[in-house]
Protein backbone atom coordinates (compact mmCIF):
# COMPACT_ATOMS: atom_id res chain seq x y z
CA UNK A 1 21.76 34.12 -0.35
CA UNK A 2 24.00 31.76 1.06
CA UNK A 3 23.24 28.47 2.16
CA UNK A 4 21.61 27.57 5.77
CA UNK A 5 22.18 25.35 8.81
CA UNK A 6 19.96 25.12 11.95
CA UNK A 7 20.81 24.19 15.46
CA UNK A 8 18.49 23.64 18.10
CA UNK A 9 17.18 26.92 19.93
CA UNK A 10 19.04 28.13 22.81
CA UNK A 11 18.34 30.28 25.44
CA UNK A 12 20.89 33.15 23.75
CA UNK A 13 18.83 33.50 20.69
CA UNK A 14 15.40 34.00 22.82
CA UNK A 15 16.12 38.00 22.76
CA UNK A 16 16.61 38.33 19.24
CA UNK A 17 13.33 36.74 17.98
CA UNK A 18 11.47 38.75 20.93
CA UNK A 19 13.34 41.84 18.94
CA UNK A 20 11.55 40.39 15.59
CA UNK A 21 7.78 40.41 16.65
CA UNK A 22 6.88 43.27 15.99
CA UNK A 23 3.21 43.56 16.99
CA UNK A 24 0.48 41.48 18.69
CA UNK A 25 -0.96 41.02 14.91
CA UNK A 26 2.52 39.56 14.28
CA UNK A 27 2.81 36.92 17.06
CA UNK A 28 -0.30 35.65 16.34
CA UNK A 29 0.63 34.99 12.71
CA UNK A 30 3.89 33.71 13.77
CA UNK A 31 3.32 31.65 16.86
CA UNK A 32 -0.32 31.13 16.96
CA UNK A 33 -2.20 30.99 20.35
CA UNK A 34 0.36 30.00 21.88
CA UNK A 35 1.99 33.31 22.92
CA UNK A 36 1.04 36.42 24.24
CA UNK A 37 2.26 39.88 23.56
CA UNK A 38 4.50 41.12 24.03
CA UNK A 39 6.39 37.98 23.74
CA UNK A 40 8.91 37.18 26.73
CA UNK A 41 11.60 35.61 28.18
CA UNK A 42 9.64 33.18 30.49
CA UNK A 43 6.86 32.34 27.19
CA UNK A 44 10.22 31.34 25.29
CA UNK A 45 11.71 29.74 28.16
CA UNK A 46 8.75 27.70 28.26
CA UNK A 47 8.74 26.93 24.85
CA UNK A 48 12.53 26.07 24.18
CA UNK A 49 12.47 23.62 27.16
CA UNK A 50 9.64 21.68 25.71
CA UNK A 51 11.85 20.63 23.11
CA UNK A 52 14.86 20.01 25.31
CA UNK A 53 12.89 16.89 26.85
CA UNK A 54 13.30 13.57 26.78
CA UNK A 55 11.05 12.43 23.80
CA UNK A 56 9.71 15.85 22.83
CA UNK A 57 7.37 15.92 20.13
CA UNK A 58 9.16 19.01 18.53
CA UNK A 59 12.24 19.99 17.18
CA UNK A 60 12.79 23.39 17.34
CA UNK A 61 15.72 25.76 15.41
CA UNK A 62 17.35 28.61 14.79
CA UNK A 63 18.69 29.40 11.71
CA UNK A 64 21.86 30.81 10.44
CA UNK A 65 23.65 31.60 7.55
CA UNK A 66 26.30 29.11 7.21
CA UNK A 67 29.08 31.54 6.01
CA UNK A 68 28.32 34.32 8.74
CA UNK A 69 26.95 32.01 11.79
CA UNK A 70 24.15 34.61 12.07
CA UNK A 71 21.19 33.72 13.34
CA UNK A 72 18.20 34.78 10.06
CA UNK A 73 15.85 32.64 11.68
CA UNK A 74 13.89 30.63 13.48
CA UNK A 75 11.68 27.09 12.51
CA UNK A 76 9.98 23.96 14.63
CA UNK A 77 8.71 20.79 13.56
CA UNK A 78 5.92 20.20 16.24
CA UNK A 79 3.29 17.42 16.70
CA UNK A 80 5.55 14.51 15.81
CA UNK A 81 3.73 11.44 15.94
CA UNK A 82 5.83 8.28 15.16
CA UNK A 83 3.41 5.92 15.24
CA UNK A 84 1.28 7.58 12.39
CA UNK A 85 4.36 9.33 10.52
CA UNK A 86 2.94 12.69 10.67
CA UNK A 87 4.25 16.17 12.09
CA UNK A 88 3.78 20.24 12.11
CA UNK A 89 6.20 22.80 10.52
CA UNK A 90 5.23 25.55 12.44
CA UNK A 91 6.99 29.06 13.70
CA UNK A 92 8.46 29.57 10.30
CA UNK A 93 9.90 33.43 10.31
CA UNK A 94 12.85 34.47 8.43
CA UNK A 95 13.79 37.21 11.16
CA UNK A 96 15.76 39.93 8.71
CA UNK A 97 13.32 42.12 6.79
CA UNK A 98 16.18 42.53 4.21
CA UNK A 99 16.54 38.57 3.67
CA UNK A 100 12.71 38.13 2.79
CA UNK A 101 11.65 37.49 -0.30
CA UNK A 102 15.26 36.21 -1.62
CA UNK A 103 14.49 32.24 -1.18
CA UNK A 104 15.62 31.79 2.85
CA UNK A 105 12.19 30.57 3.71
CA UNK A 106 11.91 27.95 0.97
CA UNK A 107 15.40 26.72 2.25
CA UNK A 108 14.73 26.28 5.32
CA UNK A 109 11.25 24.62 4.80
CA UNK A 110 12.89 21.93 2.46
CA UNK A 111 15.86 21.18 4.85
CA UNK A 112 13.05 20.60 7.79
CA UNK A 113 11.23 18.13 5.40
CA UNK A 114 14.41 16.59 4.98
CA UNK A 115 14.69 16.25 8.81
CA UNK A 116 10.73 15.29 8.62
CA UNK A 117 11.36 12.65 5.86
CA UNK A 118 15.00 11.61 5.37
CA UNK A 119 15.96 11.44 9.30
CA UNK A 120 12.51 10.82 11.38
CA UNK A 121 11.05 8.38 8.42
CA UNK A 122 7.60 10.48 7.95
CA UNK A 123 4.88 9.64 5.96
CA UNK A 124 3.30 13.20 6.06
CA UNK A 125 4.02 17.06 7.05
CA UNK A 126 1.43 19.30 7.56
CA UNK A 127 0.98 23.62 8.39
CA UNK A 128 -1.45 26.16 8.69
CA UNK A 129 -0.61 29.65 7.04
CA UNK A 130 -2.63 32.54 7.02
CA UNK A 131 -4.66 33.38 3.76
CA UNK A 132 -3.59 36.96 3.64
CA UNK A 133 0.19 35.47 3.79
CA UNK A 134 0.73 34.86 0.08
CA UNK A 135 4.59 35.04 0.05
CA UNK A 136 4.80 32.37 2.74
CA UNK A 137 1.93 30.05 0.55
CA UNK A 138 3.89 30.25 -2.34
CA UNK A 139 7.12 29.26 -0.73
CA UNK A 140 5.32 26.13 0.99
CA UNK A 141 3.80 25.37 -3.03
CA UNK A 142 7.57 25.94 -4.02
CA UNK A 143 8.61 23.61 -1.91
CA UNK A 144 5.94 20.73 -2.67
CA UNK A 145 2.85 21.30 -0.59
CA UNK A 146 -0.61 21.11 -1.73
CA UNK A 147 -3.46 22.87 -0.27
CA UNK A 148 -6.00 20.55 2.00
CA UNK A 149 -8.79 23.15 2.50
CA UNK A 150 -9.55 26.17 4.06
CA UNK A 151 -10.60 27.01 8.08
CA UNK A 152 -13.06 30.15 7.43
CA UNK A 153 -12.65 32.37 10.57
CA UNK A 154 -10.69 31.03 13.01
CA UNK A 155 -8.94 33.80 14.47
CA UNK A 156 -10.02 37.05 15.96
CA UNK A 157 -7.36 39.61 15.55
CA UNK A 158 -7.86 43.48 16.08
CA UNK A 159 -11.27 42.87 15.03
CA UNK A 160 -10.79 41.27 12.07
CA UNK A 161 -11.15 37.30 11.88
CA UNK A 162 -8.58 35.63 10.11
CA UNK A 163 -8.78 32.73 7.88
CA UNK A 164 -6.04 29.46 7.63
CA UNK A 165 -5.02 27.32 4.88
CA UNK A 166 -3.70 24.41 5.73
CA UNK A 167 -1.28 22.54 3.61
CA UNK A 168 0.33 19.36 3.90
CA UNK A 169 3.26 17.07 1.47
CA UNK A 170 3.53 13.44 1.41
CA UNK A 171 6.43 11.53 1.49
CA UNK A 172 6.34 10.23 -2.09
CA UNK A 173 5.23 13.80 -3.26
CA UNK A 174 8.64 14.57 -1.11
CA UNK A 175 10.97 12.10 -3.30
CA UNK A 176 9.54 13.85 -6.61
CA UNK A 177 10.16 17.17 -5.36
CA UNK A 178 13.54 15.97 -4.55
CA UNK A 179 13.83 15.08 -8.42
CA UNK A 180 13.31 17.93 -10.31
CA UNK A 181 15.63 20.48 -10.84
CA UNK A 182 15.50 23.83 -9.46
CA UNK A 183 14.67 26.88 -11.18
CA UNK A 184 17.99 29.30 -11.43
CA UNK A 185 16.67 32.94 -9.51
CA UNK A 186 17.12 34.45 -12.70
CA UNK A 187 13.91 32.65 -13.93
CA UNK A 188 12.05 33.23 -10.56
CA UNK A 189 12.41 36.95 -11.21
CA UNK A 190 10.96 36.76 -14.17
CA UNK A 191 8.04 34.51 -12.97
């Protein structure tokens, strides 16, 4: 895969990610409480103005393939609190079925803890993930975090109740990640 750049969400790409959720399961894994399904217009209207204000505590993305200027997916850095250097990657979803699973997601976590850490100065990032969601766990573990504990239960869905991990990376833990090399995909497919 080619390498990524984001720009901030606009109102154009609003009907392509309500084209990516898929189900009511899927919003809630993707966006949380927040939404409601189906997901629409006004919801994301909502949403993408909250970051459009003057000292928002989100940043919020699309993301595109930097040789095709296609949008792949979308990505938000929410609950930024200067004052104790912490934030919330949240909304992660690389859109394309096809481009799961072939390292997207890990690049676009590590260039929004480069926004987190190298542009806003954080101290710490945190996220909640799903514990069914083991591709998305290992990408956040790929791309430094640690596990903090487990919240048993915390979300009814279909009559199931779903459990969330959440994970968070330090600055210094950052910097280290930062240092070592990366593993060629050759090696990850054999992992």
């Amino acid at each position: 895969m080619s390498s990524i750049q984001f720009r901030p969400f606009e109102k154009k790409d609003q009907q392509r990610l309500i084209d990516w959720i898929e189900s009511p399961a899927f919003l809630v894994q993707w966006g949380g409480p927040q939404f409601t399904y189906p997901l629409t217009e006004e919801q994301l209207d909502e949403y993408r103005e909250s970051g459009e204000k003057e000292n928002a505590d989100r940043l919020i993305y699309s993301v595109l393939d930097a040789e095709t200027d296609a949008v792949i997916g979308h990505i938000s850095l929410s609950a930024i609190e200067k004052e104790n250097g912490s934030a919330r990657i949240g909304k992660v979803l690389v859109g394309d079925n096809a481009g799961r699973g072939g390292g997207i997601g890990t690049k676009m976590i590590r260039e929004m803890l480069r926004i987190a850490f190298d542009e806003l100065q954080l101290h710490r990032v945190g996220l909640g993930v799903y514990d069914f969601n083991t591709p998305a766990i290992a990408c956040y573990e790929k791309a430094g975090f640690s596990r903090d504990g487990r919240l048993r239960d915390v979300r009814k869905v279909d009559g199931s109740y779903w459990s969330l991990i959440e994970m968070s990376i330090l600055e210094t833990e950052w910097e280290e990640v930062q240092h070592k090399p990366e593993r060629s995909s050759h090696a990850e497919e054999r992992s």
